[in-house]
N, C-alpha and C. Protein backbone atom coordinates (compact mmCIF):
# COMPACT_ATOMS: atom_id res chain seq x y z
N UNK A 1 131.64 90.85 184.26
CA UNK A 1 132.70 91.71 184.75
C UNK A 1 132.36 93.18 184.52
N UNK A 2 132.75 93.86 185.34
CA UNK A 2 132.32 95.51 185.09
C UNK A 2 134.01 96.09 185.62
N UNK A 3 134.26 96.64 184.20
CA UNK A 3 136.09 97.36 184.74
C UNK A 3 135.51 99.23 184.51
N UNK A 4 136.34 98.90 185.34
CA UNK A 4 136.40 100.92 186.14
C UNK A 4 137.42 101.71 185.19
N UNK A 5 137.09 102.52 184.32
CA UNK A 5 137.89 102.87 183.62
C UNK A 5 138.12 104.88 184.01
N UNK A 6 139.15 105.06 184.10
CA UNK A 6 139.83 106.36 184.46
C UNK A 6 140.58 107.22 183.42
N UNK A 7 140.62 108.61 183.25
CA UNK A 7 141.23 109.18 181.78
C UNK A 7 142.68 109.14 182.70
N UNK A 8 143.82 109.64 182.01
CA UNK A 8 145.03 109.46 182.57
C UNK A 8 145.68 110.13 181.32
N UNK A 9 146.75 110.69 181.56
CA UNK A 9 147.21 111.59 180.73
C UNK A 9 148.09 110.75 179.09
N UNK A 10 147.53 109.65 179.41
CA UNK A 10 148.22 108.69 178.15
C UNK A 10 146.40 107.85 177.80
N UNK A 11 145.55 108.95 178.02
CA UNK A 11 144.40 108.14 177.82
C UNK A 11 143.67 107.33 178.87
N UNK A 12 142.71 106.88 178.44
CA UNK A 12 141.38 106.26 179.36
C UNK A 12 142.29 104.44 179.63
N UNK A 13 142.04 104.71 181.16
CA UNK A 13 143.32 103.33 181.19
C UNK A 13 141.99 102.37 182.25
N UNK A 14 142.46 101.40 182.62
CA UNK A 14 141.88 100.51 183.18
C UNK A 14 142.11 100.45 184.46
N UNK A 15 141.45 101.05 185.85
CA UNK A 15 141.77 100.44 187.43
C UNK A 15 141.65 99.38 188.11
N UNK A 16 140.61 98.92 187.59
CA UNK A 16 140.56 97.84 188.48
C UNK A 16 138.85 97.12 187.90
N UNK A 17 138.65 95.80 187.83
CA UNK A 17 137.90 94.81 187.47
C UNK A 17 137.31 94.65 188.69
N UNK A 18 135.72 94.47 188.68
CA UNK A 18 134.69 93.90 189.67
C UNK A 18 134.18 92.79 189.26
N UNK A 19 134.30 91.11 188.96
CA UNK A 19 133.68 90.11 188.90
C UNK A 19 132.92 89.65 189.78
N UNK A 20 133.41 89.25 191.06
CA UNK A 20 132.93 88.44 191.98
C UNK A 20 131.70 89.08 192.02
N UNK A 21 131.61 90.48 192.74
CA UNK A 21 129.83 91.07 192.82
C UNK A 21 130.00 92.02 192.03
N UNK A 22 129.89 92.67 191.00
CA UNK A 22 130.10 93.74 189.81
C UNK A 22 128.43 94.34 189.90
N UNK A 23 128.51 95.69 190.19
CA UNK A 23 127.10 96.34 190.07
C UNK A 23 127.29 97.21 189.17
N UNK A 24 126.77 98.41 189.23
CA UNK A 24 126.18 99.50 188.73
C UNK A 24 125.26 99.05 187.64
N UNK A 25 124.28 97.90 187.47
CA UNK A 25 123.62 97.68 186.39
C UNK A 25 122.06 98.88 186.24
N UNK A 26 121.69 99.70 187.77
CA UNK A 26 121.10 100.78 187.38
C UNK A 26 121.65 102.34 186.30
N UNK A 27 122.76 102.15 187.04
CA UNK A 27 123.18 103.41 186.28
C UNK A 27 123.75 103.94 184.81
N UNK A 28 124.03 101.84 184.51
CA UNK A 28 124.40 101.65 183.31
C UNK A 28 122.96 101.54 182.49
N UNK A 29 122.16 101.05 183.14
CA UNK A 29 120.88 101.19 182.17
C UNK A 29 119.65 102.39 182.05
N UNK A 30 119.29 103.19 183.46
CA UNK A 30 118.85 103.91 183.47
C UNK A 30 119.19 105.27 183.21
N UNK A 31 120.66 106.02 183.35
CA UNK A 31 121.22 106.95 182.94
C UNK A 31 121.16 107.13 181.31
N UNK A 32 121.86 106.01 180.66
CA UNK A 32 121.92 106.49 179.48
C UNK A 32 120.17 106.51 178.46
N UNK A 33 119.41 106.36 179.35
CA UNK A 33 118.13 106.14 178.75
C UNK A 33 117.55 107.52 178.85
N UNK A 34 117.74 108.02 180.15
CA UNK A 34 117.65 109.41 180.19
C UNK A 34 117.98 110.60 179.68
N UNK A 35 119.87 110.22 179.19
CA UNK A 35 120.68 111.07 178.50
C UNK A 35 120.42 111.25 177.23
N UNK A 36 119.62 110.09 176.60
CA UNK A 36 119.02 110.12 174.79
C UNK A 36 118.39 110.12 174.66
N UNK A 37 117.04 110.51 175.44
CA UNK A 37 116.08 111.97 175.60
C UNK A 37 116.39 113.00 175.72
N UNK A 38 117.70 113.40 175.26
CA UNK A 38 118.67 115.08 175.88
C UNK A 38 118.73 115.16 173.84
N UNK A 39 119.31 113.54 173.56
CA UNK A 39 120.09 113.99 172.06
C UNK A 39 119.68 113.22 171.48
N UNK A 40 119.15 113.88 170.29
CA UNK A 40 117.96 113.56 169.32
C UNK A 40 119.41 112.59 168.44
N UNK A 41 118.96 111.06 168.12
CA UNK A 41 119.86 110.52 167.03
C UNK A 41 121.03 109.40 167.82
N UNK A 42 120.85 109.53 168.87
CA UNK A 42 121.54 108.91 170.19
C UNK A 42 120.76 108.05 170.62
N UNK A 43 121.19 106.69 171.12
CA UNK A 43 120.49 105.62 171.41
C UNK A 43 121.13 104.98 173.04
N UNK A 44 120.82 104.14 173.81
CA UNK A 44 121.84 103.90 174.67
C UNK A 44 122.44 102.19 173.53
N UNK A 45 123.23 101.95 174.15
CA UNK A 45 124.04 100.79 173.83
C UNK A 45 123.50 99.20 174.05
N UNK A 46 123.06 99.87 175.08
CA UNK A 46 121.88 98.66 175.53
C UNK A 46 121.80 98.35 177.42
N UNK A 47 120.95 97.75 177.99
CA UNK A 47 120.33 98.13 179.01
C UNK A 47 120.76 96.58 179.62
N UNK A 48 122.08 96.94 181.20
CA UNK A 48 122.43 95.31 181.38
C UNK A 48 121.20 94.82 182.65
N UNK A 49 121.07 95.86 183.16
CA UNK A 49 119.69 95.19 183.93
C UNK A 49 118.77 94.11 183.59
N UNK A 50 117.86 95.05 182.59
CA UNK A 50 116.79 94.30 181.88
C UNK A 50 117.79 93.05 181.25
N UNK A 51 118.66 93.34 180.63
CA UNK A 51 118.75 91.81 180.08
C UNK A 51 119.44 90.79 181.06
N UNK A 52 119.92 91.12 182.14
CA UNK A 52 120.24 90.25 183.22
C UNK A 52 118.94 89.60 183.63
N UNK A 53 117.84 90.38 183.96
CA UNK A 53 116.77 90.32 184.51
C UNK A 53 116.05 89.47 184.04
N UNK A 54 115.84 89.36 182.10
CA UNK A 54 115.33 88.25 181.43
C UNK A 54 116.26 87.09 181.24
N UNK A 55 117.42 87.55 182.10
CA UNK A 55 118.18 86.25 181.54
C UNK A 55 117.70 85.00 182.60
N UNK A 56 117.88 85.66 184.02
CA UNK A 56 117.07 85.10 184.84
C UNK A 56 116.06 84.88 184.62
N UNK A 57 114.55 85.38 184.44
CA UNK A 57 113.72 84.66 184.24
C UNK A 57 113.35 83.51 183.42
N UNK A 58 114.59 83.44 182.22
CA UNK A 58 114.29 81.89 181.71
C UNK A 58 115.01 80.89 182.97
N UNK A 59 115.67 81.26 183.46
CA UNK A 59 115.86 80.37 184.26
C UNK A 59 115.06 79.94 185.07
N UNK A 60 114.34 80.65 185.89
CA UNK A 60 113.21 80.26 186.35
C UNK A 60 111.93 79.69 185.65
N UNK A 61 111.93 78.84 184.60
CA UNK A 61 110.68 78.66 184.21
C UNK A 61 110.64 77.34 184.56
N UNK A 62 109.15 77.14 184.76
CA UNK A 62 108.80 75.54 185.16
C UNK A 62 109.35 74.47 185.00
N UNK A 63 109.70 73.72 185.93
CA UNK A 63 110.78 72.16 185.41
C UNK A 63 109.63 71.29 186.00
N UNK A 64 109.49 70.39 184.93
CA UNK A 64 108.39 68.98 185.06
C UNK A 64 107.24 69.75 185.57
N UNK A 65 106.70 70.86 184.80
CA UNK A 65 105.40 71.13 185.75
C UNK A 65 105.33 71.80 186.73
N UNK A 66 106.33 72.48 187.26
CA UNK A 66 106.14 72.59 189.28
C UNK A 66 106.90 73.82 189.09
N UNK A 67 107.05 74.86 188.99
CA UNK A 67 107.85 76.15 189.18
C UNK A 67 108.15 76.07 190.71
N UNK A 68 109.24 76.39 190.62
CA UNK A 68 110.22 76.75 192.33
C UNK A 68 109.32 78.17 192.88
N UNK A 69 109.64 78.01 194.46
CA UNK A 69 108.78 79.06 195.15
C UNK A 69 109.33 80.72 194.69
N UNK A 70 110.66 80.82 193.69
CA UNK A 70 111.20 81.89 193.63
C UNK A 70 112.58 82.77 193.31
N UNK A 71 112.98 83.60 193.66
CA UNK A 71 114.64 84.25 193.56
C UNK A 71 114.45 84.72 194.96
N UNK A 72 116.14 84.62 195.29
CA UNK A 72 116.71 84.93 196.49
C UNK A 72 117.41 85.81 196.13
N UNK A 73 117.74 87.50 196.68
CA UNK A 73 118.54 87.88 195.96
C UNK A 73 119.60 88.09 197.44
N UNK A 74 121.03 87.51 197.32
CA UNK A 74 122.05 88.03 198.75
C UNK A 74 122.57 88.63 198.61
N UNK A 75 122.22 89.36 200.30
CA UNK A 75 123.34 90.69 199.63
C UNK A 75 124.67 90.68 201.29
N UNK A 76 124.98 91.64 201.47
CA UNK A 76 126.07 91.43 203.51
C UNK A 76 125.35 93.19 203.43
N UNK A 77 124.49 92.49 204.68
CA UNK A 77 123.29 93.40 205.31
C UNK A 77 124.42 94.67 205.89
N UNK A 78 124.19 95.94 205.64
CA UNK A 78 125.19 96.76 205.93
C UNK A 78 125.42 98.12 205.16
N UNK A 79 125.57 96.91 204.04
CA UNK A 79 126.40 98.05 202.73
C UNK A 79 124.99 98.46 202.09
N UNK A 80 124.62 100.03 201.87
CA UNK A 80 123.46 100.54 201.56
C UNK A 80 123.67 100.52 199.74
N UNK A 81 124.80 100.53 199.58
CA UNK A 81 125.17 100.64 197.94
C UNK A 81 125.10 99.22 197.50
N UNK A 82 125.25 98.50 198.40
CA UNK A 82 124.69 96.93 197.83
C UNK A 82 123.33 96.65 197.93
N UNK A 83 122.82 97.30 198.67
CA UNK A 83 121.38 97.01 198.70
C UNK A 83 120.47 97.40 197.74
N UNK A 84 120.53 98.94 197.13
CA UNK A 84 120.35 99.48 195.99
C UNK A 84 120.35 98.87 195.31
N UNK A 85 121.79 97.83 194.37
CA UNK A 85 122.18 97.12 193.61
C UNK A 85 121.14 95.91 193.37
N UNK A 86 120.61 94.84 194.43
CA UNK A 86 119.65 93.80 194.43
C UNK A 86 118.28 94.56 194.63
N UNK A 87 118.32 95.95 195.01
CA UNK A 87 116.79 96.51 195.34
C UNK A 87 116.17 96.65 193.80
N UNK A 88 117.36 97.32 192.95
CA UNK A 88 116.96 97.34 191.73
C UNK A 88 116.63 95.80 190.63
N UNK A 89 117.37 95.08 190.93
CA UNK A 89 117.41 93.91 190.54
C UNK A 89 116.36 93.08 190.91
N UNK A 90 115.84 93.48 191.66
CA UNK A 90 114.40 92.78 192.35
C UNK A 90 113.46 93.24 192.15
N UNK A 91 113.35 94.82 191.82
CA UNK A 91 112.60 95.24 191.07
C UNK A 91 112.07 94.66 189.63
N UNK A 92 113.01 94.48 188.93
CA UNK A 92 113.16 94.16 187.50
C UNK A 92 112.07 92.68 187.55
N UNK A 93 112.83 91.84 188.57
CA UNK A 93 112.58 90.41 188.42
C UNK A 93 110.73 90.46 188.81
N UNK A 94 110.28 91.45 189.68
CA UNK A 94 109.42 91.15 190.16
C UNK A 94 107.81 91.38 189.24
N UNK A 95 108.84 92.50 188.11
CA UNK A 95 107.95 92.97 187.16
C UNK A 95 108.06 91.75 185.74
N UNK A 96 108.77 91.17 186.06
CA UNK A 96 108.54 89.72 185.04
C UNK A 96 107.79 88.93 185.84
N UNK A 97 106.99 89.22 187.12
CA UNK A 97 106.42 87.91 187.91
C UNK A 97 107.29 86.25 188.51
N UNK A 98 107.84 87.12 188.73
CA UNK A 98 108.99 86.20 189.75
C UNK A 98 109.21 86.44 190.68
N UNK A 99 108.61 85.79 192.43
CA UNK A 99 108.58 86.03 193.24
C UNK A 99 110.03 86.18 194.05
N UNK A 100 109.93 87.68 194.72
CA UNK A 100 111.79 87.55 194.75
C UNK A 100 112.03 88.35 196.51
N UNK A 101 112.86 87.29 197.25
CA UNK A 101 113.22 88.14 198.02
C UNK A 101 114.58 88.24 198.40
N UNK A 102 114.71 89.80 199.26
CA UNK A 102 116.38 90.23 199.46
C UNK A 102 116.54 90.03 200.40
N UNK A 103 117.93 89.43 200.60
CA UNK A 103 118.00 88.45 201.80
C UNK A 103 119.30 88.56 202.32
N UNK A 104 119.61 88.46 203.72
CA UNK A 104 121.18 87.83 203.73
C UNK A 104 121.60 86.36 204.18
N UNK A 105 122.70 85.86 204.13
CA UNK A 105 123.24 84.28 204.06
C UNK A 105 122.32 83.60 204.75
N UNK A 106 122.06 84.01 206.28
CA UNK A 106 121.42 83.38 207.46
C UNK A 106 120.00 83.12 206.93
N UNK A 107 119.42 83.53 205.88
CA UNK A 107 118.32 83.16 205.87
C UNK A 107 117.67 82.10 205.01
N UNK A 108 118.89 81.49 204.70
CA UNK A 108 118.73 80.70 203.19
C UNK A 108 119.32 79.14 204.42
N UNK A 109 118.64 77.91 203.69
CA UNK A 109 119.52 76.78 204.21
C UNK A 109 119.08 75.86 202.95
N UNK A 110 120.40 74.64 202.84
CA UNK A 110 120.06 74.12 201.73
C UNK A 110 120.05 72.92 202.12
N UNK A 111 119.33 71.89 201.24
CA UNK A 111 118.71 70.86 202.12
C UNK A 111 119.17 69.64 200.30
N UNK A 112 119.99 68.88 200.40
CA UNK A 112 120.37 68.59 199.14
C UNK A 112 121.11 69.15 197.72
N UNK A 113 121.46 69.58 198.77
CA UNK A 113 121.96 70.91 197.25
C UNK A 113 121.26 72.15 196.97
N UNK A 114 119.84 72.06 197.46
CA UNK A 114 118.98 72.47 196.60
C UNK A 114 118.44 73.90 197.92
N UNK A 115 118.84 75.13 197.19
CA UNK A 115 118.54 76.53 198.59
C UNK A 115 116.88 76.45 198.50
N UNK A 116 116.49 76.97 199.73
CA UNK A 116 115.17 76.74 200.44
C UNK A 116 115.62 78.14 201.36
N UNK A 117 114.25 79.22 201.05
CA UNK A 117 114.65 80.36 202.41
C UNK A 117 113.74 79.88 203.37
N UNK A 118 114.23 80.68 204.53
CA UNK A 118 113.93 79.83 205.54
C UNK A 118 112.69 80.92 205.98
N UNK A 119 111.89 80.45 206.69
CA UNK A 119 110.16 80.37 207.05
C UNK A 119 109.84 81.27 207.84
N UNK A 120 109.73 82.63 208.44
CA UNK A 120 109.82 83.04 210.00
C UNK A 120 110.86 82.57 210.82
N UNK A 121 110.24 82.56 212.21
CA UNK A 121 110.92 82.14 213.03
C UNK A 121 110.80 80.93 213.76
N UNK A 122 110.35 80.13 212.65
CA UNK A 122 110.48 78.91 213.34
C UNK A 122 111.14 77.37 212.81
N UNK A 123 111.81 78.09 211.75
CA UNK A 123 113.00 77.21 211.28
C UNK A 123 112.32 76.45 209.89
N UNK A 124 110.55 76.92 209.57
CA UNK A 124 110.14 76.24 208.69
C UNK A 124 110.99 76.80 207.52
N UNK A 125 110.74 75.95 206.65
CA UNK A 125 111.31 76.44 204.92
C UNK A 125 110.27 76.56 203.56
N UNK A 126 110.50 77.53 202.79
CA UNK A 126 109.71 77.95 202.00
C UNK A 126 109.97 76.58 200.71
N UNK A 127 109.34 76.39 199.71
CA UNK A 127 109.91 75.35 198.21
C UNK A 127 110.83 75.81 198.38
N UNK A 128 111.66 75.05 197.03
CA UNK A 128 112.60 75.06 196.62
C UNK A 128 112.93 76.58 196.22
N UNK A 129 114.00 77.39 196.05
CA UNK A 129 114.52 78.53 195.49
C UNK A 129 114.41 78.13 193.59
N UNK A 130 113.97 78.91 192.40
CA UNK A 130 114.24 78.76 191.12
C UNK A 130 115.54 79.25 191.15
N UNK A 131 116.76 80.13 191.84
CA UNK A 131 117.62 80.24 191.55
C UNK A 131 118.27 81.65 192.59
N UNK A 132 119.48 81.72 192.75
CA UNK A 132 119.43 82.58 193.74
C UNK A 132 120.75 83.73 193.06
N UNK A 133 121.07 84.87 193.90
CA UNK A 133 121.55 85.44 192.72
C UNK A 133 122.47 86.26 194.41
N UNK A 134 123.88 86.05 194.34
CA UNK A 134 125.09 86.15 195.40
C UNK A 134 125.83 87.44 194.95
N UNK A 135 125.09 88.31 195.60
CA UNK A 135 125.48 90.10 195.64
C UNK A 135 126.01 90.27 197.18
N UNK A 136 126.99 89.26 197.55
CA UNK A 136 127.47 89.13 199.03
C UNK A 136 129.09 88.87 198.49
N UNK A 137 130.40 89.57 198.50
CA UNK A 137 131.44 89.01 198.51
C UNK A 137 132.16 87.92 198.88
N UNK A 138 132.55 87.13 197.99
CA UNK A 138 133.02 85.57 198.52
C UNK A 138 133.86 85.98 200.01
N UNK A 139 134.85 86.45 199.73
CA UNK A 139 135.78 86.55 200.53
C UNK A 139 134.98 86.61 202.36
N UNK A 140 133.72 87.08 202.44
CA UNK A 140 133.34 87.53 203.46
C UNK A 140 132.22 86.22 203.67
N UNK A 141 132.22 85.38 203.29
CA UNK A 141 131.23 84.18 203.38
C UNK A 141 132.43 83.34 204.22
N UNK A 142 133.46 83.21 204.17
CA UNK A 142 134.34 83.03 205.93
C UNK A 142 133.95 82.78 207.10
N UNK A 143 133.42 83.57 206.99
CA UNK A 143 133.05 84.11 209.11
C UNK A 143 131.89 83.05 208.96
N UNK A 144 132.24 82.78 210.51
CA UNK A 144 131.71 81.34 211.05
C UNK A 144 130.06 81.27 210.41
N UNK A 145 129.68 82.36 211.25
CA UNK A 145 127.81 82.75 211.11
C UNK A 145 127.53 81.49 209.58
N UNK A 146 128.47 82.28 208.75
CA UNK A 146 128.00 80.80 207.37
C UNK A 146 128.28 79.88 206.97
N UNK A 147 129.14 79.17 208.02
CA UNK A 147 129.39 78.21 207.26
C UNK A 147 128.51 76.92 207.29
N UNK A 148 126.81 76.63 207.21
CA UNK A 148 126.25 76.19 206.76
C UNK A 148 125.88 76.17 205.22
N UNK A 149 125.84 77.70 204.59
CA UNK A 149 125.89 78.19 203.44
C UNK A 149 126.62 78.63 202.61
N UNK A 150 128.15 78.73 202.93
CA UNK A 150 129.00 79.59 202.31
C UNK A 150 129.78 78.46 200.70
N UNK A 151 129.90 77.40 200.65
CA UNK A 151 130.14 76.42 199.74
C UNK A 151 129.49 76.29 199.21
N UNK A 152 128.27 76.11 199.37
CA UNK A 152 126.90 75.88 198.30
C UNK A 152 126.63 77.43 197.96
N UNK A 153 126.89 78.48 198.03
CA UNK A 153 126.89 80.09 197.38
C UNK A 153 128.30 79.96 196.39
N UNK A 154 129.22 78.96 196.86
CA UNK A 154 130.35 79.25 195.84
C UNK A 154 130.30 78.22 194.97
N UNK A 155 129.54 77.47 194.73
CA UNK A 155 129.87 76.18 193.68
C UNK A 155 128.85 74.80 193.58
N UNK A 156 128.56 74.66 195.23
CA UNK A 156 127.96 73.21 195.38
C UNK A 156 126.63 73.26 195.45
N UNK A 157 126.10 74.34 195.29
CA UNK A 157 124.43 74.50 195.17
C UNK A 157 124.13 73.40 193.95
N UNK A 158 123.09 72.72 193.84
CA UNK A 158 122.01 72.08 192.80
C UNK A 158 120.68 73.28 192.62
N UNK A 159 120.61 74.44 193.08
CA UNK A 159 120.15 75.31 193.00
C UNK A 159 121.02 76.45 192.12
N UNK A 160 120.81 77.11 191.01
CA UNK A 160 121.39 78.08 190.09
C UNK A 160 121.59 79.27 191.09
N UNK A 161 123.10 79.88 191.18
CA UNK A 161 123.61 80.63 191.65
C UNK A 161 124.48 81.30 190.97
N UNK A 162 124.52 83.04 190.77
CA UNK A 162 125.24 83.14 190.01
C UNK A 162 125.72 84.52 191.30
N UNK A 163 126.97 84.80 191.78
CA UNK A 163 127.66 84.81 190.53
C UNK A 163 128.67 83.32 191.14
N UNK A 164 128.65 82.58 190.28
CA UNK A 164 130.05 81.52 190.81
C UNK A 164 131.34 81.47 191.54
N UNK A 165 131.46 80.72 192.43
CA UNK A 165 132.84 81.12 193.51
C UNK A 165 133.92 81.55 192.17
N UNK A 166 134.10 80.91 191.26
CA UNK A 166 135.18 81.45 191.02
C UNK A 166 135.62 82.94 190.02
N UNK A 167 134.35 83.71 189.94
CA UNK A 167 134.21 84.48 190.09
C UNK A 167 135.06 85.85 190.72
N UNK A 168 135.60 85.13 191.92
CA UNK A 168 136.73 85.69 192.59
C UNK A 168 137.84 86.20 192.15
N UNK A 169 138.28 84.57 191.50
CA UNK A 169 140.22 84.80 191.16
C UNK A 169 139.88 86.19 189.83
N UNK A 170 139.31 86.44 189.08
CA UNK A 170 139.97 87.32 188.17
C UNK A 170 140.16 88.45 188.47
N UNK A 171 138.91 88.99 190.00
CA UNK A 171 138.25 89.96 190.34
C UNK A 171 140.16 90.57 191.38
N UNK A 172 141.09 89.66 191.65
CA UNK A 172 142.04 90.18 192.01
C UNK A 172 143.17 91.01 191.89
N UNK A 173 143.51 91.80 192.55
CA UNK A 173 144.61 92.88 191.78
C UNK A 173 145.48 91.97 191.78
N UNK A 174 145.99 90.73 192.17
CA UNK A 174 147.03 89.92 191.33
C UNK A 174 147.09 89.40 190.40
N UNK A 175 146.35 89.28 189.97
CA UNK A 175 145.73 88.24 189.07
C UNK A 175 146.46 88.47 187.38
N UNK A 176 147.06 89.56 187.22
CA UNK A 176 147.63 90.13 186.13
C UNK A 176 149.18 89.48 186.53
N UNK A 177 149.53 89.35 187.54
CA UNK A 177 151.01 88.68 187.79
C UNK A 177 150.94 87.42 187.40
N UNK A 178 149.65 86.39 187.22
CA UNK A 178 149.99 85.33 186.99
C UNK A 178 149.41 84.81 185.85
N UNK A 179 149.18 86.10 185.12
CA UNK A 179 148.45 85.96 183.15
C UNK A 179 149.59 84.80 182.58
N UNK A 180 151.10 84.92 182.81
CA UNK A 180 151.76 84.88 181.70
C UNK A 180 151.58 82.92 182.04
N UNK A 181 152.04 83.06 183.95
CA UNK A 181 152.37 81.50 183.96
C UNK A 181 150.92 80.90 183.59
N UNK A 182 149.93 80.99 183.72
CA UNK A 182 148.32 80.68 183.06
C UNK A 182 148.39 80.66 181.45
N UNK A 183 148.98 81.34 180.60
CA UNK A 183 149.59 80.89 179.53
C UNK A 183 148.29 81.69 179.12
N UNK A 184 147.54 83.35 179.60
CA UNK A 184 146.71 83.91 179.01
C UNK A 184 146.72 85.12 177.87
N UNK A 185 146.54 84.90 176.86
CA UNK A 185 146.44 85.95 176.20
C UNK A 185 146.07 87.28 176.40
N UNK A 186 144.84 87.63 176.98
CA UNK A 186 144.13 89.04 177.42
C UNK A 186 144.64 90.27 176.64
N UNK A 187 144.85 90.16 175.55
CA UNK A 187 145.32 91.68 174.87
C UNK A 187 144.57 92.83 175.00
N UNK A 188 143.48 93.00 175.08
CA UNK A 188 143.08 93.83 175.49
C UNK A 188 143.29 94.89 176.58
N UNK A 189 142.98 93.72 177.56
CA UNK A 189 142.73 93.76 179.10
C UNK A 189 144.27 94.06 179.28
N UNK A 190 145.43 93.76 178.97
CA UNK A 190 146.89 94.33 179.16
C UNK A 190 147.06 95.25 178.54
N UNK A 191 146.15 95.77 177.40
CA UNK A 191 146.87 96.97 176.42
C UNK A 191 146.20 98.22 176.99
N UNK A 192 144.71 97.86 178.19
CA UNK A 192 144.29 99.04 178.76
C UNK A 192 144.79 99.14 180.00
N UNK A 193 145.61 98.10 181.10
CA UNK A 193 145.82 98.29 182.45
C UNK A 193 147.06 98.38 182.40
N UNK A 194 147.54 99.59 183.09
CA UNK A 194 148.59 99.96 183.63
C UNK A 194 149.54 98.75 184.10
N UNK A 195 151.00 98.22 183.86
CA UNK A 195 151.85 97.28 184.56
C UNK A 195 151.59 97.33 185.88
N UNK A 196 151.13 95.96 186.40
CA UNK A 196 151.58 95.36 187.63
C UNK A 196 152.44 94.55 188.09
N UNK A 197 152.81 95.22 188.85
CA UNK A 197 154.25 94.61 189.83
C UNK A 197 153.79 93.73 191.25
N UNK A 198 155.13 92.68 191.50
CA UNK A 198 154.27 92.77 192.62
C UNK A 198 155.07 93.32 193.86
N UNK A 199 155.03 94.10 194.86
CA UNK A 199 155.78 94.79 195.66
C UNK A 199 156.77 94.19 196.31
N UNK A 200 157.11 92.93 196.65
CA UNK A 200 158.50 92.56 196.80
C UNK A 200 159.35 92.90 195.73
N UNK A 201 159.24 93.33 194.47
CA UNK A 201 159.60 93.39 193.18
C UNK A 201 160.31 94.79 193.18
N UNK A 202 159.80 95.20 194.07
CA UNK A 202 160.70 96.85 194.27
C UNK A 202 161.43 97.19 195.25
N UNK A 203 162.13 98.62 194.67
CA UNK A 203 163.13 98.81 195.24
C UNK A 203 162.61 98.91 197.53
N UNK A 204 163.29 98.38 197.91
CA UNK A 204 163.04 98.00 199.41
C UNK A 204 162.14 97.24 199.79
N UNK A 205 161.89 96.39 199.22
CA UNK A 205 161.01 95.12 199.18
C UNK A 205 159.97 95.41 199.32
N UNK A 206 159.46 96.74 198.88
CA UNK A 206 158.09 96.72 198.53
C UNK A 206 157.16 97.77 199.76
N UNK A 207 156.27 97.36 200.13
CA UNK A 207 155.62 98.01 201.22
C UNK A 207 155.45 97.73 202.36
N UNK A 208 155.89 98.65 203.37
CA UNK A 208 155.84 98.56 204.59
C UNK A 208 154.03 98.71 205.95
N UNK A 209 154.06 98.71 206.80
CA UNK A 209 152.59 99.01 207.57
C UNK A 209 151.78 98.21 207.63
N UNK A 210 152.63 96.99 207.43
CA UNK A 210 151.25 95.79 207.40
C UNK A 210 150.23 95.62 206.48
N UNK A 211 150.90 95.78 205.25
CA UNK A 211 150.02 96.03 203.77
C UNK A 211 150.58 94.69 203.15
């Protein structure tokens, strides 16, 4: 999870939570590495790239002998700030020697559970995937184009996928309306985010404009 935190005149409060695809793991690791070369006695906190990066590579290590052809990294071809996000991440992986490519949905098909990218253009398939890594928003794995792939990116892969469909539900701005009936504690996470309501809850039932 990566939460967005804002100063506010009662202090540094909480906006809003990114689970489902949560980035900035360059800026969290490479900035402060830079900044404590400024101040002598200053360290960074620690670097989530690199250790994402090795976390993956144990995953990828040889099963029975046979290492998988690789990492898939997905991203929804478009967004240039998502691409960055797996460009860097592929970087990382590639300098542990893990063959890695960035990809979107259409190019992956899974054949048993198990993701396989797909070959050129002629429908061949590469081995097996060691594990694939879903920098594509659930919500947008919908649209028709995937639905060969869009279930096995949220759950039903036999191929390691992270981040997990459910991944989603926390990543919601509702999701604080239904802490109490979930029977969740989160003290934290309530003592930094501002009360949520939910807009039928107010005065004129809330919001108008097709919101």
């Amino acid at each position: 999870m990566r939460f967005d935190f804002h100063p506010t005149p009662t202090g540094w409060r909480i906006s809003e939570v990114n689970s489902d695809v949560p980035g900035g793991f360059s800026e969290a690791s490479e900035f402060p590495s830079l900044m404590a070369e400024r101040y002598p006695g200053y360290a960074p906190a620690g670097a989530p790239g690199p250790e994402l990066a090795n976390a993956l590579a144990r995953t990828s290590e040889p099963t029975c002998g046979r290492r998988a052809w690789g990492a898939a990294l997905v991203w929804a071809a478009g967004f240039m700030e998502d691409l960055q996000v797996v460009s860097y991440l592929a970087g990382l992986l590639r300098r542990r020697g893990i063959e890695t490519c960035v990809i979107n949905p259409t190019h992956l098909r899974f054949d048993g559970g198990k993701g396989h990218l797909l070959a050129g253009g002629a429908g061949g398939v590469c081995p097996p995937l060691s594990f694939i890594v879903r920098f594509h928003q659930a919500e947008w794995l919908s649209r028709r184009r995937y639905n060969g792939v869009a279930s096995y990116l949220l759950g039903d892969s036999e191929t390691p996928v992270i981040n997990p469909g459910y991944a989603m539900l926390s990543e919601s701005k509702r999701f604080p309306l239904v802490w109490d009936d979930l029977h969740l504690e989160m003290r934290t996470w309530r003592q930094l985010l501002p009360e949520t309501r939910d807009p039928r809850e107010l005065p004129g039932g809330g919001m108008t404009g097709g919101y």
